[in-house]
Protein backbone atom coordinates (compact mmCIF):
# COMPACT_ATOMS: atom_id res chain seq x y z
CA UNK A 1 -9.03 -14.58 -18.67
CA UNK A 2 -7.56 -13.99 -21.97
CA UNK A 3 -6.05 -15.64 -25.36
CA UNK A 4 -3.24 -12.68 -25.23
CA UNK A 5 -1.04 -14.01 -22.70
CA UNK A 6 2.67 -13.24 -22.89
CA UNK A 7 4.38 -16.82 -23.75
CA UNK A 8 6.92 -16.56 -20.90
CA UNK A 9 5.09 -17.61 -17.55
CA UNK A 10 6.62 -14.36 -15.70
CA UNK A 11 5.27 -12.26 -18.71
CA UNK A 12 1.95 -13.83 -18.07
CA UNK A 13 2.34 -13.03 -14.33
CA UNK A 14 3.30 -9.29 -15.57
CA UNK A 15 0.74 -9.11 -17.81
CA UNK A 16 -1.75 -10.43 -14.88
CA UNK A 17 -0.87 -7.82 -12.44
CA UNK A 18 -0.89 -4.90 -14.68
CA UNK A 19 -5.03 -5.96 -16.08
CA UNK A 20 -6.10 -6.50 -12.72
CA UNK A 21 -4.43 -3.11 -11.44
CA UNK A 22 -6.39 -1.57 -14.65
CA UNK A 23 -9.21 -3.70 -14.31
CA UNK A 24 -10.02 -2.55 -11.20
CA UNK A 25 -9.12 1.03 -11.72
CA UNK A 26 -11.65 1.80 -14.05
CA UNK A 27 -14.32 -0.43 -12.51
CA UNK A 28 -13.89 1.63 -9.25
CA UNK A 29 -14.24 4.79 -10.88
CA UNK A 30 -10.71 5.93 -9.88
CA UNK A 31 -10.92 6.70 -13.61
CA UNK A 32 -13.87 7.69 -15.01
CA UNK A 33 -15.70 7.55 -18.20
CA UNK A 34 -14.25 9.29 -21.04
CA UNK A 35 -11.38 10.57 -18.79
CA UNK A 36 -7.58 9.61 -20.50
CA UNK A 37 -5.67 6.42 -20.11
CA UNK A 38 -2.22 5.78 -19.67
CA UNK A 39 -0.28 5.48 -22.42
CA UNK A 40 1.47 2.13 -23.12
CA UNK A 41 4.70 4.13 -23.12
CA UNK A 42 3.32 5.50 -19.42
CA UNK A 43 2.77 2.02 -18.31
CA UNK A 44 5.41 0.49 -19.38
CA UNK A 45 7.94 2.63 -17.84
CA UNK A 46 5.90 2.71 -14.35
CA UNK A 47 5.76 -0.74 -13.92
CA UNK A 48 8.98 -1.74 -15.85
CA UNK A 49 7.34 -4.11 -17.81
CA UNK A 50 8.00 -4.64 -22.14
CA UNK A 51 5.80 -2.69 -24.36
CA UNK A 52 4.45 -5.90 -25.63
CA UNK A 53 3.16 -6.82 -22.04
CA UNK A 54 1.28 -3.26 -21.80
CA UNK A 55 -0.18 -3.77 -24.94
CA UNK A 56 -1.81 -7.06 -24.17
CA UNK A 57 -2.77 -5.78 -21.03
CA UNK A 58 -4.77 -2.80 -22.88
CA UNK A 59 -6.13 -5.30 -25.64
CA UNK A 60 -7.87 -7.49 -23.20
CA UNK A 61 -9.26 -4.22 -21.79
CA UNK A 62 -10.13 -3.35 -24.88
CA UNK A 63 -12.27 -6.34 -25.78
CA UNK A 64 -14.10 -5.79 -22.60
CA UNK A 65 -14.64 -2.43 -23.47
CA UNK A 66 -13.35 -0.79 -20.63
CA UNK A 67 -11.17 1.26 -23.24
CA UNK A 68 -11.46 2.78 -26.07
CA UNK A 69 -8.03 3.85 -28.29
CA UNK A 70 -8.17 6.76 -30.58
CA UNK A 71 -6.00 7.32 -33.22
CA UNK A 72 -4.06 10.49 -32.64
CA UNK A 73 -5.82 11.18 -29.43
CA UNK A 74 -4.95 7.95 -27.20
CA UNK A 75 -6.81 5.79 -24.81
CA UNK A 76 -9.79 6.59 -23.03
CA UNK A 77 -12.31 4.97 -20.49
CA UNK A 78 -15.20 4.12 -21.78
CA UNK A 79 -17.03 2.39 -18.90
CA UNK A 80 -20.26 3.43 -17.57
CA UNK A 81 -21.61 2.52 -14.09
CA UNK A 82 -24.85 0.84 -14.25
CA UNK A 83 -27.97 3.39 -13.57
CA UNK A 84 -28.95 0.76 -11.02
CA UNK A 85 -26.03 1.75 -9.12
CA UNK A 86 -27.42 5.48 -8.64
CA UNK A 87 -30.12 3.91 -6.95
CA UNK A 88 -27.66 1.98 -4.32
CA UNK A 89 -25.88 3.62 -1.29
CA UNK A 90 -22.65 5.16 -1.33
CA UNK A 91 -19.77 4.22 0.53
CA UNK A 92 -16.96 6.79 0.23
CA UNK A 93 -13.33 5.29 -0.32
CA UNK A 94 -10.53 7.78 0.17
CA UNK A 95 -7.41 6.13 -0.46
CA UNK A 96 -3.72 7.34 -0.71
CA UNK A 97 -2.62 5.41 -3.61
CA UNK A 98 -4.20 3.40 -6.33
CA UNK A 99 -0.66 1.50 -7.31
CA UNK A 100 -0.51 -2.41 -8.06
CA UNK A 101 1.32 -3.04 -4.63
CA UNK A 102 -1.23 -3.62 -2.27
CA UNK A 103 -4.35 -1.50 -3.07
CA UNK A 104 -5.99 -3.48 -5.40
CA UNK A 105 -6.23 -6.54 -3.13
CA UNK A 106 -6.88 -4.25 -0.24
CA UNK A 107 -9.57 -2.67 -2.37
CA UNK A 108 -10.89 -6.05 -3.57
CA UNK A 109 -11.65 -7.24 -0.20
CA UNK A 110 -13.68 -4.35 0.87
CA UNK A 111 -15.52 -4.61 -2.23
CA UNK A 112 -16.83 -8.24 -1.98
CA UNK A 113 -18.56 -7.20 1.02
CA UNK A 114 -20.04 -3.80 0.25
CA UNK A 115 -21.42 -4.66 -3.22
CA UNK A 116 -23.03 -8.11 -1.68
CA UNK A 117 -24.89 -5.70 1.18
CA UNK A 118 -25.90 -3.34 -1.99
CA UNK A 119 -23.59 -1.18 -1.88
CA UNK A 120 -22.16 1.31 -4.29
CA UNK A 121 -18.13 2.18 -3.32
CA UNK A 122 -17.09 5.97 -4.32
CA UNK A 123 -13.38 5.77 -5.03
CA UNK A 124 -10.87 8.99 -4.38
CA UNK A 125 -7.12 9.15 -4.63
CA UNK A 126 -5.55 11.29 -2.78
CA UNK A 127 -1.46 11.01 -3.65
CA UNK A 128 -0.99 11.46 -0.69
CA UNK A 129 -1.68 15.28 -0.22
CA UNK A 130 -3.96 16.84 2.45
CA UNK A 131 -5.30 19.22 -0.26
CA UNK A 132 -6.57 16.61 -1.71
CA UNK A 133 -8.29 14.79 0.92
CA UNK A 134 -10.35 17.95 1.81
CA UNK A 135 -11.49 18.00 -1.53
CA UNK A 136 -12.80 14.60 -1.33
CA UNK A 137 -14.38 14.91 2.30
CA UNK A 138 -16.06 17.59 0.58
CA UNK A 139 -17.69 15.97 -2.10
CA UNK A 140 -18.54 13.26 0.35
CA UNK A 141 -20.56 15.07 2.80
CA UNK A 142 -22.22 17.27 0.05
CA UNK A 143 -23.36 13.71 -1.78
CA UNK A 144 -24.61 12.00 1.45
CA UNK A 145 -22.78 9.14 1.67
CA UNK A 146 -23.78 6.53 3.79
CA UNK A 147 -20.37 5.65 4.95
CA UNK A 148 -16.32 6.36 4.44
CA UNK A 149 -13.55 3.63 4.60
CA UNK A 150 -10.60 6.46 4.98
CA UNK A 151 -6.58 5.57 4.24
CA UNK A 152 -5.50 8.73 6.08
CA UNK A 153 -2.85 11.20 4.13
CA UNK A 154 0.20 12.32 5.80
CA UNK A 155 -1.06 10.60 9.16
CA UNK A 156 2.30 10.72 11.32
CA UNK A 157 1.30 14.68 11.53
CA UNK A 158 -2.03 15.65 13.32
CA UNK A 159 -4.39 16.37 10.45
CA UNK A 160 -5.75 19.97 9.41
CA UNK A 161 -9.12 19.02 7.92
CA UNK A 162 -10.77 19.27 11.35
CA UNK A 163 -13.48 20.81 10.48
CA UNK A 164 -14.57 18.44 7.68
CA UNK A 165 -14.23 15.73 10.16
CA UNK A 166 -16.24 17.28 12.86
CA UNK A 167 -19.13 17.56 10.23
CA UNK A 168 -18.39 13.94 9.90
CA UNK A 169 -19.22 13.71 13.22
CA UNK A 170 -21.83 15.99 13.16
CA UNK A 171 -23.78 14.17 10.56
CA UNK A 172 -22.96 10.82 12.68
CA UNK A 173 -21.81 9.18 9.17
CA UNK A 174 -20.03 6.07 10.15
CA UNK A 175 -16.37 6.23 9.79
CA UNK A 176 -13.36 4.45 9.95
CA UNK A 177 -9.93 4.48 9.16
CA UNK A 178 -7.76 1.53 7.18
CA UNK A 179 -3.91 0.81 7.95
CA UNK A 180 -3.32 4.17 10.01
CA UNK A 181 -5.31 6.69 12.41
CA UNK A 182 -4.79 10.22 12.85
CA UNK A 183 -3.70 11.16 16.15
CA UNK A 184 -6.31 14.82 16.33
CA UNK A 185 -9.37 12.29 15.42
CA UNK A 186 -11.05 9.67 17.23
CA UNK A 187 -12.33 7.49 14.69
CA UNK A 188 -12.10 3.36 14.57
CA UNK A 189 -8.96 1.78 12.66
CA UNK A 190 -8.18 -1.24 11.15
CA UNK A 191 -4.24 -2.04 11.18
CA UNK A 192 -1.77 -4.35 11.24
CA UNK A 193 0.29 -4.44 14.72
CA UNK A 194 2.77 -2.07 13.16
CA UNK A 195 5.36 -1.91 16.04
CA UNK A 196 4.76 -5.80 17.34
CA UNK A 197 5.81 -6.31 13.45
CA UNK A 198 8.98 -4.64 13.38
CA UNK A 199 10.47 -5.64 17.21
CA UNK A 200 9.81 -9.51 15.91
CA UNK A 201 11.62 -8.60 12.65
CA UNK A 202 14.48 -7.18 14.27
CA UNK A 203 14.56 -10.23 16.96
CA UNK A 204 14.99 -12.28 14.06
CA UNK A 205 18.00 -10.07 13.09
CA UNK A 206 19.22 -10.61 15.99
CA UNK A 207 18.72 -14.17 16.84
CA UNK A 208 21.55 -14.51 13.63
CA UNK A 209 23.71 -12.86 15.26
CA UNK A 210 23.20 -9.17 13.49
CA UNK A 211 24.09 -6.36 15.52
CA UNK A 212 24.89 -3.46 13.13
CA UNK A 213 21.32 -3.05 11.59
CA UNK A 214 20.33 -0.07 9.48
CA UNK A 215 16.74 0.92 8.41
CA UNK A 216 14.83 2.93 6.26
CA UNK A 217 11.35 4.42 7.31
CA UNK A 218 9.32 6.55 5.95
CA UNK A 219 8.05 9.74 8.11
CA UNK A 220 5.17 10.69 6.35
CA UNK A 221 3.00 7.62 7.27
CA UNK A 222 2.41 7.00 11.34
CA UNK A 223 3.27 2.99 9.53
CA UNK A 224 6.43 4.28 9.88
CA UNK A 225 7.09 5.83 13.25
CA UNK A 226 5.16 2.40 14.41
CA UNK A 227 7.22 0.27 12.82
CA UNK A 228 10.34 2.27 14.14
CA UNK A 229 9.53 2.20 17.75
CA UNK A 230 9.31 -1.36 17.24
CA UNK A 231 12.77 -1.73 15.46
CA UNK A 232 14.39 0.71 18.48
CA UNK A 233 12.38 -1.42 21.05
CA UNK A 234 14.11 -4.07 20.55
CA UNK A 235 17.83 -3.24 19.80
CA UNK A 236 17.24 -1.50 23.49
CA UNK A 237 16.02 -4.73 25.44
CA UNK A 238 18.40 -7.43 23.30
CA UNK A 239 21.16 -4.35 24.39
CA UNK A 240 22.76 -3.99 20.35
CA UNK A 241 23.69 -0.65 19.64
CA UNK A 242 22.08 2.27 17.94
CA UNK A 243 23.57 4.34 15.50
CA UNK A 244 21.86 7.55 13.64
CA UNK A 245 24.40 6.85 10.79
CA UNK A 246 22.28 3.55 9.73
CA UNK A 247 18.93 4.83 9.67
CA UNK A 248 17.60 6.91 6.53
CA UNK A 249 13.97 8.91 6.60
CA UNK A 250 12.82 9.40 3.62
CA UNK A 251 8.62 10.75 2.65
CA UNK A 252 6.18 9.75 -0.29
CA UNK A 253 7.75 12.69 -2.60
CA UNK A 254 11.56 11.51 -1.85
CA UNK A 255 10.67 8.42 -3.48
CA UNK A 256 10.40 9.54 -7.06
CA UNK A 257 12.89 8.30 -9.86
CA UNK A 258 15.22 10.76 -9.38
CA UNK A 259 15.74 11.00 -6.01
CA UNK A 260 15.08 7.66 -4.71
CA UNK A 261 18.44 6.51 -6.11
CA UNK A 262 20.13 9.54 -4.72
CA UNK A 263 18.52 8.13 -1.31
CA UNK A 264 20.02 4.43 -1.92
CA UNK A 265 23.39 5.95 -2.38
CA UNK A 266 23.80 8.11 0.45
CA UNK A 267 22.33 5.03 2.71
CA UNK A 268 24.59 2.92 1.17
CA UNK A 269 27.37 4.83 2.05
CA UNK A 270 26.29 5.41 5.89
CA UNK A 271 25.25 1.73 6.20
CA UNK A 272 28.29 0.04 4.74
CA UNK A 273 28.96 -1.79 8.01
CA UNK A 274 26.02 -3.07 8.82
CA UNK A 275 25.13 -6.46 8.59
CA UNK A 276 21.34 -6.64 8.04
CA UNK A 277 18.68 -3.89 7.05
CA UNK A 278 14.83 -3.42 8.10
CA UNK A 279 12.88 -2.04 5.18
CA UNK A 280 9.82 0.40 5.60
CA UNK A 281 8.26 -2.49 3.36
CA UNK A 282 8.58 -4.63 0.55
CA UNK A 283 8.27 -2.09 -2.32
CA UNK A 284 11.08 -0.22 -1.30
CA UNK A 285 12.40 -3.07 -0.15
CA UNK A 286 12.88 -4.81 -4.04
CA UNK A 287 14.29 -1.61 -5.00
CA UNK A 288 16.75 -1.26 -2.59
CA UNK A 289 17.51 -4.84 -4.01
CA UNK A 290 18.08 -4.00 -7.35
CA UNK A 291 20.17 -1.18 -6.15
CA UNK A 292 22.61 -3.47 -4.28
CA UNK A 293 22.84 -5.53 -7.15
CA UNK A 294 24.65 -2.66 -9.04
CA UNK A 295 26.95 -2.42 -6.16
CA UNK A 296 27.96 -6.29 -6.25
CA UNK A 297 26.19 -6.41 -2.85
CA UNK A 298 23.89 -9.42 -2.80
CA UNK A 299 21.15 -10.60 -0.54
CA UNK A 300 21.65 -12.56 2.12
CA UNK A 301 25.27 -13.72 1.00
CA UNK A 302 26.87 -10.16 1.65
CA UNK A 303 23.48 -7.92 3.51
CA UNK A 304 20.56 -9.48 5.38
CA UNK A 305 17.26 -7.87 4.71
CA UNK A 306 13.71 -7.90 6.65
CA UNK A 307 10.36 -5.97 5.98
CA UNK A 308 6.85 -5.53 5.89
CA UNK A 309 3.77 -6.66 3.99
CA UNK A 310 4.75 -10.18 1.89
CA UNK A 311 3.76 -8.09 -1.33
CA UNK A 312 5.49 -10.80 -3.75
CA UNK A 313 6.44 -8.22 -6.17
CA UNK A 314 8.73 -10.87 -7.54
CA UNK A 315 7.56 -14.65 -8.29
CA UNK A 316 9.55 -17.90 -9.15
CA UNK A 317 13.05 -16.06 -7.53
CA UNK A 318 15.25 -18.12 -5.12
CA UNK A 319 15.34 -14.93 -2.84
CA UNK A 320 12.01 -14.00 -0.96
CA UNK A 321 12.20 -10.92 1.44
CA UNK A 322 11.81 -11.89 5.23
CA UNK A 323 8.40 -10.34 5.96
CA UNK A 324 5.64 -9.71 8.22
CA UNK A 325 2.40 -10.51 6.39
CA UNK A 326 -0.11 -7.83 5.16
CA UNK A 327 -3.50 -8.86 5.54
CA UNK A 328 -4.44 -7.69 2.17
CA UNK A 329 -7.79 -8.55 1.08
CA UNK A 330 -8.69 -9.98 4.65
CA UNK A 331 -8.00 -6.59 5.87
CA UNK A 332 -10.41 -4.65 3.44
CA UNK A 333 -13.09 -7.30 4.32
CA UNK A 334 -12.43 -6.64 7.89
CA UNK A 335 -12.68 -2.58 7.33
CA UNK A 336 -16.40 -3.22 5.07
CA UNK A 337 -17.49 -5.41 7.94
CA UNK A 338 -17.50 -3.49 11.05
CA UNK A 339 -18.52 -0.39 9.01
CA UNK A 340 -21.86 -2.57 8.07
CA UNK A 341 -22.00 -3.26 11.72
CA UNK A 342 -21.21 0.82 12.65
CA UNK A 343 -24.63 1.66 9.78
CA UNK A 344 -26.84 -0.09 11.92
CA UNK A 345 -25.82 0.76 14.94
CA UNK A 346 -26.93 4.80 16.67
CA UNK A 347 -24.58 4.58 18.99
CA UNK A 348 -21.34 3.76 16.94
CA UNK A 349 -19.39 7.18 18.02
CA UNK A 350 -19.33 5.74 21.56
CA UNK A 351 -18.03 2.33 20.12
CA UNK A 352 -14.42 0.87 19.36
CA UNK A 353 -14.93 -0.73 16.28
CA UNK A 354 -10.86 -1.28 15.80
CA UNK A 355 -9.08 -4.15 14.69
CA UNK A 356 -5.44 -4.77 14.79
CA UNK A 357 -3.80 -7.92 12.65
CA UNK A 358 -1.39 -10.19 14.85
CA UNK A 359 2.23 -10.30 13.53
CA UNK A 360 2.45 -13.19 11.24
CA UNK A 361 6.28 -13.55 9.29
CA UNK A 362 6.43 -15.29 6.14
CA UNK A 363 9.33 -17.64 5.27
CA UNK A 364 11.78 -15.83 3.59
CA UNK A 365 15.20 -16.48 3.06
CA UNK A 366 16.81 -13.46 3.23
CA UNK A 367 18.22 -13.65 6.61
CA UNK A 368 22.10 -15.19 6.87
CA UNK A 369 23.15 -16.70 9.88
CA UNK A 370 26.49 -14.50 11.44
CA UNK A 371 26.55 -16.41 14.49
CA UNK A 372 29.84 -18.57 14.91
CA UNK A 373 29.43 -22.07 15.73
């Protein structure tokens, strides 16, 4: 790796996280040549980490020559793909978000296996905005890609780009769709078992003697509706009450600086009886944490707390978040798989090439046992 390493082993970790995220960025072509690079001040405030993490981060980058920095100007990517890789076949990408919570595993996996069949993988980010997407399904069909591995944008609401993905169809480009579906389109997914996940988290709730549970979901993502109807599933056939009072919505925009903690307060307030929590997933999930730590509330002593993915946003602490496991890399393997199975096969329109992950739950320790002995 590198001689730059923070001395502190969770600054290492830090440091770690935030060259692989960048790393793999630029490699991708999420960024491309000669385009800017976040600033160390930009960095450091997005992933809360010290200035003197970023800039190791960016010196080992650097070195490699992924970067260049230029005084007065800033950073810039100065990483070329390989003209062999012109020669290769495409595989278009289109993901939602590029963060350092999942994406970069997720995008890791389906690498391993594309570039091993000789494969070249086109990278888009949408941000989650349909505009976006079109855009990108654009370029896509124009540059005759032999494939598309699609995150879907805004998929709890049918989606508007039909008519990019009938000429998807049209053109019989194998398709298919990673951790959520669109419910207009009929293409393959690959998924965890969103709504087994979040009845066996709330059993667990339950099984400790929890009965006043609150949740927060998020709308924009069918993720969340699925893991939901598991959540109300559940509190119906273990017969514990529902109440409208402990459940907060919230979509991809509400969750910026500003308004996130305006979010956590007003759920706070609603939710002050409960007992235990279900969290949309893990990233919202640690801030919700750090929140209640403000407020003297502590996990499990004073609020249990369950979620999704097993992200480990936070190493060597004696709290980990109940969680059912992502898949991660194993998932983006799965996804580059059966789409190398769907390119040599005519008839994969008339195929179900999808995949869902059984619930697995980690061993967190955020659960308390209410039940009286």
């Amino acid at each position: 790796m590198s001689n730059v390493l923070d001395k502190s082993g969770n600054d290492s970790l830090k440091y770690r996280k935030l060259y692989n995220w960048a790393h793999t960025l630029i490699l991708s072509g999420v960024i491309k040549d000669g385009e800017k690079f976040p600033s160390e001040h930009v960095l450091a405030k997005k992933f809360g980490y010290s200035r003197q993490t970023v800039r190791n981060a960016l010196k080992q980058l650097e070195q490699e020559g992924l970067i260049t920095r230029v005084r007065g100007s800033g950073t810039f990517v100065s990483y070329k793909n390989a003209e062999s890789d012109k020669e290769k076949k495409h595989i278009g990408l289109i993901l939602s978000y590029f963060s350092d919570y999942l994406f970069p595993q997720v995008y890791e996996g389906i690498r391993s296996v594309l570039e091993e069949k000789g494969y070249f993988i086109d990278v888009a980010v949408t941000k989650n905005r349909l505009n976006d997407e079109a855009i990108y399904l654009e370029g896509f069909l124009k540059a005759g890609v032999s494939g598309l591995i699609i995150e879907g944008t805004k998929s709890s609401f049918p989606n508007p780009n039909i008519r990019l993905y009938k000429e998807i169809v049209k053109k019989k480009i194998p398709t298919i769709f990673i951790h959520n579906h669109y419910s207009n389109q009929n293409f393959s997914s690959i998924e965890m078992s969103d709504a087994e996940a979040g009845y066996e988290l709330t059993k667990h709730l339950i099984k400790n003697g929890h009965k006043r549970i609150g949740g927060m979901f998020k709308y924009d993502d069918i993720q969340g509706q699925e893991r939901y109807k598991g959540f109300i599933g559940c509190l119906s056939d273990y017969g514990v009450k529902f109440d409208d009072d402990y459940i907060r919505w919230y979509s991809t925009k509400d969750m910026a600086e500003k308004q996130r903690d305006k979010i956590f307060a007003k759920t706070f307030r609603k939710a002050k009886d409960c007992t235990a929590m279900i969290m949309y997933n893990d990233e919202i999930a640690y801030s919700y944490l750090d929140f209640l730590k403000d407020k003297g509330v502590l996990v499990p002593r004073d609020l249990s707390m369950v979620s999704f993915d097993d992200a480990r946003l936070v190493e060597n602490e004696s709290l980990k978040i109940y969680s059912a496991v992502h898949p991660k890399a194993e998932l983006g393997m799965t996804a580059a798989k059966k789409l190398i199975k769907m390119l040599t096969d005519s008839h994969w329109q008339n195929k179900n090439y999808s995949h869902r992950f059984p619930v697995v739950l980690n061993d967190g320790n955020s659960v308390r046992d209410i039940i009286e002995k």
